[in-house]
N, C-alpha and C. Protein backbone atom coordinates (compact mmCIF):
# COMPACT_ATOMS: atom_id res chain seq x y z
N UNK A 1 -36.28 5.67 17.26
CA UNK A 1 -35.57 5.75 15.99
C UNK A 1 -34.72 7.02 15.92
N UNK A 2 -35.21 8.37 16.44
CA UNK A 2 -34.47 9.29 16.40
C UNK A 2 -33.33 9.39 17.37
N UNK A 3 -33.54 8.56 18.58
CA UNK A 3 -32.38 8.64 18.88
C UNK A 3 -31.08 7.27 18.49
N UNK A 4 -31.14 6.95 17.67
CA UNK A 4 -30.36 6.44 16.75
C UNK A 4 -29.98 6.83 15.63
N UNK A 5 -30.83 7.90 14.73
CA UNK A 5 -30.11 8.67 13.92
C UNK A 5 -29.63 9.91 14.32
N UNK A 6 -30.23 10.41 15.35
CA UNK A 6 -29.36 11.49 16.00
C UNK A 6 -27.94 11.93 15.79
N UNK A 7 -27.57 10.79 16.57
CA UNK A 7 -25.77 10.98 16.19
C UNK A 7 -25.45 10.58 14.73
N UNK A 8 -25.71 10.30 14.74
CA UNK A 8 -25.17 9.80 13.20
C UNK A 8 -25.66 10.99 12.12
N UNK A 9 -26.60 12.25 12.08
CA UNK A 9 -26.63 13.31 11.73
C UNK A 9 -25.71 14.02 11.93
N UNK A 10 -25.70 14.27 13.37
CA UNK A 10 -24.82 14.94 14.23
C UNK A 10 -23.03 14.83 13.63
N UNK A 11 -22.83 13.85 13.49
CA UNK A 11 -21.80 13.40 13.26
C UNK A 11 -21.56 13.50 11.63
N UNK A 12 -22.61 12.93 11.33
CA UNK A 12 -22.22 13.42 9.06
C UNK A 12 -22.36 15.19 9.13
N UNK A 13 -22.69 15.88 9.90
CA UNK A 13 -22.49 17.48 10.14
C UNK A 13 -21.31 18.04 10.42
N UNK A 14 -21.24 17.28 11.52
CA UNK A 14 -19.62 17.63 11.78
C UNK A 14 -18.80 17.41 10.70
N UNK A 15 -18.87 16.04 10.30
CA UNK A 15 -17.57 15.57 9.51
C UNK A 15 -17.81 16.00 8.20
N UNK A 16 -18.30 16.94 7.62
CA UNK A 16 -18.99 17.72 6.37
C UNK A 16 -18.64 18.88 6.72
N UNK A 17 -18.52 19.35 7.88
CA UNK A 17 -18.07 21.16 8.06
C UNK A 17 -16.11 20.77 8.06
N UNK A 18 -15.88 19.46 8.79
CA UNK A 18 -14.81 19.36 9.05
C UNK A 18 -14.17 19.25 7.61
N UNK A 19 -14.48 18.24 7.62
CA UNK A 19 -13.35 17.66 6.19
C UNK A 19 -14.14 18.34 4.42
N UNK A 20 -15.18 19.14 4.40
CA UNK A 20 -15.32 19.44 3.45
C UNK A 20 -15.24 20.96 3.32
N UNK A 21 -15.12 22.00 3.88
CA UNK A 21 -14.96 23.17 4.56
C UNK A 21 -13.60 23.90 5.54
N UNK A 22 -14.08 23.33 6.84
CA UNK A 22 -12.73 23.57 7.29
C UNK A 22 -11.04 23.42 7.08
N UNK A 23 -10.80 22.18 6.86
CA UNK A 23 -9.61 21.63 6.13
C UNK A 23 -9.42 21.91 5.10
N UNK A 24 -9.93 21.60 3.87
CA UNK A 24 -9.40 22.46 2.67
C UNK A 24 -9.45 23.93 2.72
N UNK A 25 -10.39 24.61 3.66
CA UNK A 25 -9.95 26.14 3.87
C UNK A 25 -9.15 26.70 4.44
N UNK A 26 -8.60 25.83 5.23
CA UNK A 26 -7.65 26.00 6.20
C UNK A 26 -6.09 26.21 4.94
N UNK A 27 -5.88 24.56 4.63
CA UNK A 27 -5.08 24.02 3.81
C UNK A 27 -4.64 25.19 2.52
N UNK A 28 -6.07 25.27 1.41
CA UNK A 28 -6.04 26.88 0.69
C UNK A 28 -5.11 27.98 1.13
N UNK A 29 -5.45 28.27 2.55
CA UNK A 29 -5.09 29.86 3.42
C UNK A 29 -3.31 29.53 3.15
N UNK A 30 -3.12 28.19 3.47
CA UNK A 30 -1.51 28.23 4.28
C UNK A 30 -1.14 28.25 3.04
N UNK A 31 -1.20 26.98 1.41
CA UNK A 31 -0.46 27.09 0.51
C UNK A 31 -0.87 29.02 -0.10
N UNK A 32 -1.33 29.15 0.30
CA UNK A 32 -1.34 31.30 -0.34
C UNK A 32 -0.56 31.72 0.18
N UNK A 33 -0.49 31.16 1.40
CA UNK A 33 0.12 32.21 2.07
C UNK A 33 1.75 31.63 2.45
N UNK A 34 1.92 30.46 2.53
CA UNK A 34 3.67 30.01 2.08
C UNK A 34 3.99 29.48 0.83
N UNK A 35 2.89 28.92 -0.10
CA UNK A 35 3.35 28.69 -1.52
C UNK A 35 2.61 29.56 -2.51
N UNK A 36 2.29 30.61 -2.43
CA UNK A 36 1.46 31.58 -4.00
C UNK A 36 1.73 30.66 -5.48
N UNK A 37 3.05 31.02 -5.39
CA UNK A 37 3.24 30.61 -7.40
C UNK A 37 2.82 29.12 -7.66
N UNK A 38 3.47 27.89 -6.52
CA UNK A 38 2.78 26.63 -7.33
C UNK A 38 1.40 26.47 -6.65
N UNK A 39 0.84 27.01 -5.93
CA UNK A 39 -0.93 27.15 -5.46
C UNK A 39 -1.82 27.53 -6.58
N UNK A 40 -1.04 28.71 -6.69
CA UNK A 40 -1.50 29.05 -7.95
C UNK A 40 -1.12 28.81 -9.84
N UNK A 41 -0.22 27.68 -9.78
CA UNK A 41 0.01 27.06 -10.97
C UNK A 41 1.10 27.29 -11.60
N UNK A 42 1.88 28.06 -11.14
CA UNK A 42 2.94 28.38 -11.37
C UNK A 42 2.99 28.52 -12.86
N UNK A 43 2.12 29.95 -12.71
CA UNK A 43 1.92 30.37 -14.27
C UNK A 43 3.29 31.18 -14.57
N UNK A 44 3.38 31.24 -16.49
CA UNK A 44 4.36 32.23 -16.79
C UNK A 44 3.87 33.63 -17.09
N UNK A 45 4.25 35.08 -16.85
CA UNK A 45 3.50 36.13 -17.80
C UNK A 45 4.78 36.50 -18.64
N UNK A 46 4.16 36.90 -19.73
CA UNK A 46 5.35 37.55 -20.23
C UNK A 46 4.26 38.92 -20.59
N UNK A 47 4.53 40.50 -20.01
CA UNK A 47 4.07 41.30 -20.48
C UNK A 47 2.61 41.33 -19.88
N UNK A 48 2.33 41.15 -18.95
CA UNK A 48 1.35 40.80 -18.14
C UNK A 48 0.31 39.94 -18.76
N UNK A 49 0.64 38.87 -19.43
CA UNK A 49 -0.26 38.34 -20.00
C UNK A 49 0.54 36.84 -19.86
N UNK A 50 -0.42 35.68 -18.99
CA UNK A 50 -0.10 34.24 -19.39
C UNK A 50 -0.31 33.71 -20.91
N UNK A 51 1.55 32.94 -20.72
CA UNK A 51 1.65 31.92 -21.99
C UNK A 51 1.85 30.90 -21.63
N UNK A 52 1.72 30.43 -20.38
CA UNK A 52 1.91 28.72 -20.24
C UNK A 52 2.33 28.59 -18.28
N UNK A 53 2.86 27.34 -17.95
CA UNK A 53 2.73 27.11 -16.70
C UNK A 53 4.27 26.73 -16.74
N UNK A 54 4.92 26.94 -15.62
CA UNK A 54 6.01 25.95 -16.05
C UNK A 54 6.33 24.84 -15.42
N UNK A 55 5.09 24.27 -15.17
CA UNK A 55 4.25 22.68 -14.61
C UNK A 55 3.22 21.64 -15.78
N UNK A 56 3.49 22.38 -17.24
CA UNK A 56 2.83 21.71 -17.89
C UNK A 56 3.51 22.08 -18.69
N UNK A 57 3.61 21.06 -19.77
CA UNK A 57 4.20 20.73 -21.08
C UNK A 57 3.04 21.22 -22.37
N UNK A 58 3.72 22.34 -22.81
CA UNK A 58 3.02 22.82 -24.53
C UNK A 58 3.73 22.51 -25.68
N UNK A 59 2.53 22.20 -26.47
CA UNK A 59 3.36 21.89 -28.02
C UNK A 59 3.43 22.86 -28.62
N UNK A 60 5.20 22.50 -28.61
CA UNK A 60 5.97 23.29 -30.09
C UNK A 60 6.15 23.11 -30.93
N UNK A 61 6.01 23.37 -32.20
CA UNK A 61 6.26 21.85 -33.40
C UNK A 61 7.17 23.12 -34.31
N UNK A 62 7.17 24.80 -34.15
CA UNK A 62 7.59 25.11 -35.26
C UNK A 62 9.27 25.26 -34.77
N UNK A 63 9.97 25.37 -36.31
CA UNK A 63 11.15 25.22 -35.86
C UNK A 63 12.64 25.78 -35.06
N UNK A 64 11.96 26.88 -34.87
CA UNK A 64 13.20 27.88 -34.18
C UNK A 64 12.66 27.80 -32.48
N UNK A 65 11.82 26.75 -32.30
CA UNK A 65 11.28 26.37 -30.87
C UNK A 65 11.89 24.93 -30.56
N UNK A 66 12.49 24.84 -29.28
CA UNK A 66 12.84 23.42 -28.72
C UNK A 66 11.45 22.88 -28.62
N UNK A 67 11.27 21.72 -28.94
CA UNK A 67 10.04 20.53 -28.98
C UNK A 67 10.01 19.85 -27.50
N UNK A 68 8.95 19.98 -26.99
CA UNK A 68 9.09 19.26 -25.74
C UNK A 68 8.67 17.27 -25.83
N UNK A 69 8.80 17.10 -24.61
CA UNK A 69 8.55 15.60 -24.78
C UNK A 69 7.28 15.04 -25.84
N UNK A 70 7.01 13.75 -26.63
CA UNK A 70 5.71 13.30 -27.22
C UNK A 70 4.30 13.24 -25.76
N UNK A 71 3.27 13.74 -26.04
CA UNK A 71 2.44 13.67 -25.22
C UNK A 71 1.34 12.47 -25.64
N UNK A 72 0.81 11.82 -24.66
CA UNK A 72 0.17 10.31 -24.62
C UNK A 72 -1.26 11.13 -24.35
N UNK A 73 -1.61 12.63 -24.47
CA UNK A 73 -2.61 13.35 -24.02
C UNK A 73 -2.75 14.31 -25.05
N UNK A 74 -2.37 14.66 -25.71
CA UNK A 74 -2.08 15.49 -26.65
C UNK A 74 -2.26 17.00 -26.14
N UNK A 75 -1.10 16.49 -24.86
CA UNK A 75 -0.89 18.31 -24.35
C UNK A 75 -1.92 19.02 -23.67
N UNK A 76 -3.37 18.41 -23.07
CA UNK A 76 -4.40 18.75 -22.83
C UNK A 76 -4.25 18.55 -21.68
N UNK A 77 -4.09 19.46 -20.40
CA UNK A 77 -4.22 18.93 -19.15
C UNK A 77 -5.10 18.25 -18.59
N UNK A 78 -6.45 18.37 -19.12
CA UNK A 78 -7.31 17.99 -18.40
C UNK A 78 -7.49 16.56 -18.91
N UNK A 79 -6.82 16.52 -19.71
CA UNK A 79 -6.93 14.68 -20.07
C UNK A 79 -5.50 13.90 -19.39
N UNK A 80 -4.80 14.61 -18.48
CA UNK A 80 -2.95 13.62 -18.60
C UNK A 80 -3.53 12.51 -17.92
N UNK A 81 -2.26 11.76 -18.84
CA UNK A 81 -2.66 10.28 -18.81
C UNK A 81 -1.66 10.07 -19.56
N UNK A 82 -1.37 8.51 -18.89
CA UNK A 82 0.26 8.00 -20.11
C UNK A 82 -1.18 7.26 -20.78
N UNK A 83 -0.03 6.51 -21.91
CA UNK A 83 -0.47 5.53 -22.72
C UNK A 83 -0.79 4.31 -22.25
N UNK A 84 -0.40 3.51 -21.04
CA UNK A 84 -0.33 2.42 -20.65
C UNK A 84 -0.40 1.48 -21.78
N UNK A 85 0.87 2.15 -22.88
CA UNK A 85 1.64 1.05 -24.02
C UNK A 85 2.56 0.34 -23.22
N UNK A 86 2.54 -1.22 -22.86
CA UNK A 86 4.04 -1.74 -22.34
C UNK A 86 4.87 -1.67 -23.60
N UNK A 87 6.42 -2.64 -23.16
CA UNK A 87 6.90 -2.45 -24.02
C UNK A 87 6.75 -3.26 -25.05
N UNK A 88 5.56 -4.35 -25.22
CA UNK A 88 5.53 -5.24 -26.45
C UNK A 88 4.43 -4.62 -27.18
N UNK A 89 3.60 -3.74 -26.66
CA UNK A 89 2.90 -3.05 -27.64
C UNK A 89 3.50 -2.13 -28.63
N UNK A 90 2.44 -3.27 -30.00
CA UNK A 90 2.61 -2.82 -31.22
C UNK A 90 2.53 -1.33 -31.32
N UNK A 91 1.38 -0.49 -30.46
CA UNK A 91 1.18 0.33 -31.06
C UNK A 91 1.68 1.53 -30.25
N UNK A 92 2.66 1.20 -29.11
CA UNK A 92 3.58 1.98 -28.44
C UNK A 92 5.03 2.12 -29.57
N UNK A 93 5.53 0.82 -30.02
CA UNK A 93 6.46 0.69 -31.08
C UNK A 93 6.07 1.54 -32.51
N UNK A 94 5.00 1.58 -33.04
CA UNK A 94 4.92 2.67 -33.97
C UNK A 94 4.83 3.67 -33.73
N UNK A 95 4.45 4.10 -32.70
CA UNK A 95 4.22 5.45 -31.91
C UNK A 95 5.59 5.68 -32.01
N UNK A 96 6.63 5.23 -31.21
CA UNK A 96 8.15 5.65 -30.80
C UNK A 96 8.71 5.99 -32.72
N UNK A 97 8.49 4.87 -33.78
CA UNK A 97 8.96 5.25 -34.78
C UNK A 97 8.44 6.11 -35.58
N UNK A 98 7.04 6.75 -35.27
CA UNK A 98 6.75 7.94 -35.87
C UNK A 98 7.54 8.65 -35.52
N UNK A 99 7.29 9.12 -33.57
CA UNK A 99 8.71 10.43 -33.57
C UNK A 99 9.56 10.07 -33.83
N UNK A 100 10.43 9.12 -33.95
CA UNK A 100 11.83 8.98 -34.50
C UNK A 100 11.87 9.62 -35.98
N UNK A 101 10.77 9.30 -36.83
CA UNK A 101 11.04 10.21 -38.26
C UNK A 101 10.62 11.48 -38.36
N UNK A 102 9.92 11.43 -36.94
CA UNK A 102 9.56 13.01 -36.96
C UNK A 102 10.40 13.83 -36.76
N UNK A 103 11.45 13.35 -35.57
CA UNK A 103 12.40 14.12 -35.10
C UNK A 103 13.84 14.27 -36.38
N UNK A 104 14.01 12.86 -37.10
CA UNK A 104 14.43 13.04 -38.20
C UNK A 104 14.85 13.94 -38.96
N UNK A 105 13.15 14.06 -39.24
CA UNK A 105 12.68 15.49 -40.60
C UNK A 105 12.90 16.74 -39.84
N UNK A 106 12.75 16.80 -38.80
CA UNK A 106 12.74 18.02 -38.28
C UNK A 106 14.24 18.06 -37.84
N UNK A 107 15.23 17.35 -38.10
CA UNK A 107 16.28 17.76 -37.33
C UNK A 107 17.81 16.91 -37.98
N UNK A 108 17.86 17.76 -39.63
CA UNK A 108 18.30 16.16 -40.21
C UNK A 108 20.06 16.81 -39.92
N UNK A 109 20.50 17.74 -39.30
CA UNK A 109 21.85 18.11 -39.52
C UNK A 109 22.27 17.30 -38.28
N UNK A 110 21.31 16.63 -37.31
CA UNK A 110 21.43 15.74 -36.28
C UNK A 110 22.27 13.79 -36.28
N UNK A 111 22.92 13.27 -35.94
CA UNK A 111 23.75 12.11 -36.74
C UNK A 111 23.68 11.34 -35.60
N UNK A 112 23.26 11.84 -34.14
CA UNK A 112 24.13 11.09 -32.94
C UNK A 112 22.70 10.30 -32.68
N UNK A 113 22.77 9.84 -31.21
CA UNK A 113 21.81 8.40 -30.42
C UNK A 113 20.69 9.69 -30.52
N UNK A 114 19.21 9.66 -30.51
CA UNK A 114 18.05 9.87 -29.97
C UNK A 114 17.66 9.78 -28.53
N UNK A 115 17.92 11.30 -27.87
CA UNK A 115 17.56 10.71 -26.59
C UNK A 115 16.56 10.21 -26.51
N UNK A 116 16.16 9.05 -25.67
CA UNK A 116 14.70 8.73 -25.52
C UNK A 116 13.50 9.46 -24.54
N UNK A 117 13.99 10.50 -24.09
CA UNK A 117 12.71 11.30 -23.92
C UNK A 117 12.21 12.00 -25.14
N UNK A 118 12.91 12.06 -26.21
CA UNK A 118 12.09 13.03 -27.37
C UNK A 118 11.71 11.82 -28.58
N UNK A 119 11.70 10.71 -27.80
CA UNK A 119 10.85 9.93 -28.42
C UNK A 119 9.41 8.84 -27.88
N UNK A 120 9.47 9.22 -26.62
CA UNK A 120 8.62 8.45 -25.83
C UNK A 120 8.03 9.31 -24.56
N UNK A 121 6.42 9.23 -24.66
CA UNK A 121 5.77 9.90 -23.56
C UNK A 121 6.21 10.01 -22.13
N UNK A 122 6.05 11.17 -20.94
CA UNK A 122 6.36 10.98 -19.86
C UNK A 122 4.93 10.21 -19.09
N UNK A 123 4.76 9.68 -18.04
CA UNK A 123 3.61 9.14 -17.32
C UNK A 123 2.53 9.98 -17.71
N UNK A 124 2.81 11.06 -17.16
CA UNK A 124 1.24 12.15 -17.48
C UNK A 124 1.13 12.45 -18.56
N UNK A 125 2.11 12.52 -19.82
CA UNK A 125 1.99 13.04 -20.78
C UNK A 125 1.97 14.56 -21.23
N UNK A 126 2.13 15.17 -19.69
CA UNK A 126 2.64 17.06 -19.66
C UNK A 126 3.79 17.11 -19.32
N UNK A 127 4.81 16.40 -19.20
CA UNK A 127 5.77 16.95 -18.66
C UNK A 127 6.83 17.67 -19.26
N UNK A 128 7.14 19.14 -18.64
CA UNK A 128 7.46 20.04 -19.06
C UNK A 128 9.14 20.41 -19.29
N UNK A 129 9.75 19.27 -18.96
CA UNK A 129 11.30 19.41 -18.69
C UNK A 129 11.42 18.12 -19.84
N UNK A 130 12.49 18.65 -20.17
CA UNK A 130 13.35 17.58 -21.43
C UNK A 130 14.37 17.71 -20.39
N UNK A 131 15.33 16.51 -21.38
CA UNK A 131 16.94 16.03 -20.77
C UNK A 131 18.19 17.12 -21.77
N UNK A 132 18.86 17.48 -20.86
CA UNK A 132 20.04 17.89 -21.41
C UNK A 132 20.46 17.73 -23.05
N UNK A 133 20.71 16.03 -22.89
CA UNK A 133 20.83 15.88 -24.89
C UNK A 133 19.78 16.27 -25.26
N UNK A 134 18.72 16.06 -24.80
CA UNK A 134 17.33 16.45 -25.77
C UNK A 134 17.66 17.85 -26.40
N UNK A 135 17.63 18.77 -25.65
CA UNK A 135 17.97 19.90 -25.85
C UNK A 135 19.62 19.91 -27.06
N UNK A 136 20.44 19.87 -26.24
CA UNK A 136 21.67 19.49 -27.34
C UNK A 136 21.22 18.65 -29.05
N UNK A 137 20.04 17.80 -28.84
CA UNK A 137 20.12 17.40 -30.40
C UNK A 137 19.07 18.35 -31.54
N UNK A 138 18.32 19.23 -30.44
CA UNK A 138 17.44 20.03 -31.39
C UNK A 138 18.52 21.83 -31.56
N UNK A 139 19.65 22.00 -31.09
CA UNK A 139 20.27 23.34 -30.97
C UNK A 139 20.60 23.21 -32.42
N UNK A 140 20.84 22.49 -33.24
CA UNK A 140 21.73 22.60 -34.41
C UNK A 140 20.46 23.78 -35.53
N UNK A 141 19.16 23.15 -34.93
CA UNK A 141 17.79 23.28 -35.53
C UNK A 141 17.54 24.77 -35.01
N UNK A 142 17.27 24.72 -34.33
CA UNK A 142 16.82 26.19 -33.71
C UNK A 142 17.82 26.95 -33.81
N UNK A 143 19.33 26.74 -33.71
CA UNK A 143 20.01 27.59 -34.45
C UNK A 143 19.78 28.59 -35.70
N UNK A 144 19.95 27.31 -36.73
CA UNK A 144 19.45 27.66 -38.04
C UNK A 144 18.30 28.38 -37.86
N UNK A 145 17.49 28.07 -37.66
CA UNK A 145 16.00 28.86 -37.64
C UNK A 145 16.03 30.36 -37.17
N UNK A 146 16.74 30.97 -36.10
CA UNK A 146 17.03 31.73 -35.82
C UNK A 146 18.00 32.89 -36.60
N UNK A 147 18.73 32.14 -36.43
CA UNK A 147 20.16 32.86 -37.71
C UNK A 147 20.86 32.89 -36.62
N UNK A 148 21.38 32.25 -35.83
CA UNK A 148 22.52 32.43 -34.44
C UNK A 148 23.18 31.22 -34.86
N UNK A 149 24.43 31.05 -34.04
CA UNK A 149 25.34 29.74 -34.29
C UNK A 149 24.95 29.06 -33.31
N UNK A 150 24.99 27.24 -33.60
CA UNK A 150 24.72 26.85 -32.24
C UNK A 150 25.47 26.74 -31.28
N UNK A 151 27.04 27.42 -30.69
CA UNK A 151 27.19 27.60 -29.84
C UNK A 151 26.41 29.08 -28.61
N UNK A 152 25.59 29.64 -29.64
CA UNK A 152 25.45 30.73 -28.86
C UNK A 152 23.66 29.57 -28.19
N UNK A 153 23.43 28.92 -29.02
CA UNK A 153 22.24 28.20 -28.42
C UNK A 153 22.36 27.63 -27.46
N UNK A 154 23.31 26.59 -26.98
CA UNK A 154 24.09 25.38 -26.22
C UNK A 154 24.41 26.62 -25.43
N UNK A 155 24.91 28.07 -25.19
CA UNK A 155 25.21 28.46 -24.38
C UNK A 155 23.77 28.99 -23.47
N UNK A 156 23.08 29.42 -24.14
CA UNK A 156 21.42 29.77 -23.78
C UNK A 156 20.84 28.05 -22.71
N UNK A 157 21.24 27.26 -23.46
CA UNK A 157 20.72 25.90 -22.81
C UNK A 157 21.12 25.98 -21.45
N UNK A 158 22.71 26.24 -21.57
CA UNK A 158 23.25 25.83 -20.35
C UNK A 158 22.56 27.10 -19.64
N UNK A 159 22.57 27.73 -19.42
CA UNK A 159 21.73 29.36 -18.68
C UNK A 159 20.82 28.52 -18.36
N UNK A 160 19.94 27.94 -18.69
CA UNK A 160 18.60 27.73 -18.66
C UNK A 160 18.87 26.31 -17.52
N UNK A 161 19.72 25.56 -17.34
CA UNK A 161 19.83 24.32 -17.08
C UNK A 161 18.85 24.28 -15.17
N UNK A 162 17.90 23.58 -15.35
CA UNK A 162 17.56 23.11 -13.72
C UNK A 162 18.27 21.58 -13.11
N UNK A 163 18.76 22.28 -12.20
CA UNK A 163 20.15 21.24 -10.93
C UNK A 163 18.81 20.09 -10.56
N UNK A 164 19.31 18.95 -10.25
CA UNK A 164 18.54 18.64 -9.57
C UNK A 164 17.54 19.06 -8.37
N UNK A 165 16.36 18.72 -7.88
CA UNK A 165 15.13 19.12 -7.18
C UNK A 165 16.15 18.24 -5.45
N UNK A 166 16.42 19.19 -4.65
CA UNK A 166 17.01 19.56 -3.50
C UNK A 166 18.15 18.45 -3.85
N UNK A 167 19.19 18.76 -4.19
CA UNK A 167 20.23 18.61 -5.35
C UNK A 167 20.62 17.05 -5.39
N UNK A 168 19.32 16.11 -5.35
CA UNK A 168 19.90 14.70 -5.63
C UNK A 168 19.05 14.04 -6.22
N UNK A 169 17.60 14.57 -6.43
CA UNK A 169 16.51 13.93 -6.83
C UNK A 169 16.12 14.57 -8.40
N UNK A 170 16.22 13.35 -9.85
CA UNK A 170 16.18 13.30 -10.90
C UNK A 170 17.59 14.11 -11.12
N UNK A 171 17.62 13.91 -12.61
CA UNK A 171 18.91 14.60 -13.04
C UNK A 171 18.93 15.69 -13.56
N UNK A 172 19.84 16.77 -14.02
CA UNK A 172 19.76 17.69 -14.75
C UNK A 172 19.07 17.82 -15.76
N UNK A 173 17.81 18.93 -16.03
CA UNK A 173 16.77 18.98 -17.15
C UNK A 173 16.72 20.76 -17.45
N UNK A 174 16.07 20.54 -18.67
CA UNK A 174 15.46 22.20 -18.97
C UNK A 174 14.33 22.35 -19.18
N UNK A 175 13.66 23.13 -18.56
CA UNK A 175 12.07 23.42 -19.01
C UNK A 175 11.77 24.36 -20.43
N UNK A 176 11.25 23.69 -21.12
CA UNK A 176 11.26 23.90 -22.86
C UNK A 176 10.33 25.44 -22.70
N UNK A 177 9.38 25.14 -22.41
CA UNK A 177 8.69 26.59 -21.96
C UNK A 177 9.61 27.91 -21.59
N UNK A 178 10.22 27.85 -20.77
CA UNK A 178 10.93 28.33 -19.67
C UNK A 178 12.35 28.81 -20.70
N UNK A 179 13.08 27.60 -21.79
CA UNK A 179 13.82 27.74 -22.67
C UNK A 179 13.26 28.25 -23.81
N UNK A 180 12.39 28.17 -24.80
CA UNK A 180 11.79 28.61 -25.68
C UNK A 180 11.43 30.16 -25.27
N UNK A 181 10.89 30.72 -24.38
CA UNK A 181 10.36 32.21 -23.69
C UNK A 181 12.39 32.82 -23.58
N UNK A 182 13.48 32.02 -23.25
CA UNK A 182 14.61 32.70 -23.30
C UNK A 182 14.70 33.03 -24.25
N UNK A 183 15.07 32.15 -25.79
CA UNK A 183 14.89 32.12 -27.19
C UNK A 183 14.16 33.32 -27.43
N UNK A 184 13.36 33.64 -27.56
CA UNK A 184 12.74 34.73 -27.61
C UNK A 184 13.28 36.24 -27.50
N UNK A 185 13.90 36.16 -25.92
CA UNK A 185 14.07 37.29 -25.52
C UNK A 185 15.67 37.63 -25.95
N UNK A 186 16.42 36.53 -26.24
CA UNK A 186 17.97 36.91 -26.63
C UNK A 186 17.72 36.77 -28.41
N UNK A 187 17.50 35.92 -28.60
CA UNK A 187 17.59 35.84 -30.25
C UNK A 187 15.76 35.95 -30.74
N UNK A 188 15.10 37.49 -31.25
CA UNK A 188 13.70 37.31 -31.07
C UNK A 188 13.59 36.47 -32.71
N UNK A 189 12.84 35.99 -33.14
CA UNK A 189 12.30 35.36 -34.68
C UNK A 189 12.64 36.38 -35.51
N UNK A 190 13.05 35.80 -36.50
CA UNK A 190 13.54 36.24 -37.84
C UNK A 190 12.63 36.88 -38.77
């Protein structure tokens, strides 16, 4: 009998030092040592102190802050997860027309289309980049809130703008985090 479980010890030993030990320690060493910032989460500091990642999406709701996408997680990393609402669900359709009056109330000097990222969850429900208009339909808002005109906002946007990811993959976006922490530092709260 033992020499039939022999190897097969032998072998769940190995493949337990290998693949549960060696390889991810290995793997660990290299992203430290050629990727640090997204290994390590690609946190923000401002002032030596973390306020956010700029790999995860935080809620902003007050108003001299750009609003990032609706979250299907409620912004909790450790829960992302879409909604798996299709599109005949009822309760994906009230969902979309809450933020639509949300975005509304919060943004009534606004007249044009709703982009539909600032009305509908991303897959994970963190995601930390809005679309161009997104940004363009909340500047009129955060303007005001600030006391700046919104061309000096729309000009902050464009500063802020990320090119496409190795310049062909998704389209031009801004990271609200990343934009909101600019906000800050050029126009601080009133």
């Amino acid at each position: 009998m033992w020499r039939q479980l022999a190897p097969a010890l032998r072998a769940m030993v190995f493949f337990t030092l290998l693949t549960g030990l060696i390889y991810p320690g290995v793997m660990t060493a290299l992203c430290q040592a050629l990727f640090p910032r997204p290994a390590n989460g690609s946190l923000i500091r401002v002032n030596g102190r973390i306020v956010g990642s700029s790999l995860i999406a935080q809620k902003f709701t007050q108003r001299q802050y750009f609003h990032p996408r609706p979250s299907a997680s409620n912004y909790d990393a450790s829960a992302s997860a879409a909604s798996n609402d299709g599109p005949t669900s009822e309760a994906l359709v009230e969902r979309v027309k809450a933020s639509i009056a949300q975005f509304r109330k919060d943004n009534p000097d606004y007249s044009g289309p709703i982009p539909s990222d600032l009305v509908t969850a991303s897959g994970s429900g963190l995601d930390p980049d809005i679309s161009l208009a997104s940004a363009a339909a909340q500047a009129a808002r955060v303007a005001a809130a600030r006391g700046v005109s919104v061309a000096q906002v729309r000009a902050l946007i464009r500063q802020q703008v990320e090119r496409p990811t190795l310049g062909f993959l998704g389209p031009p976006r801004v990271n609200v985090l990343a934009l909101n922490l600019a906000l800050d530092r050029k126009f601080p709260r009133p």
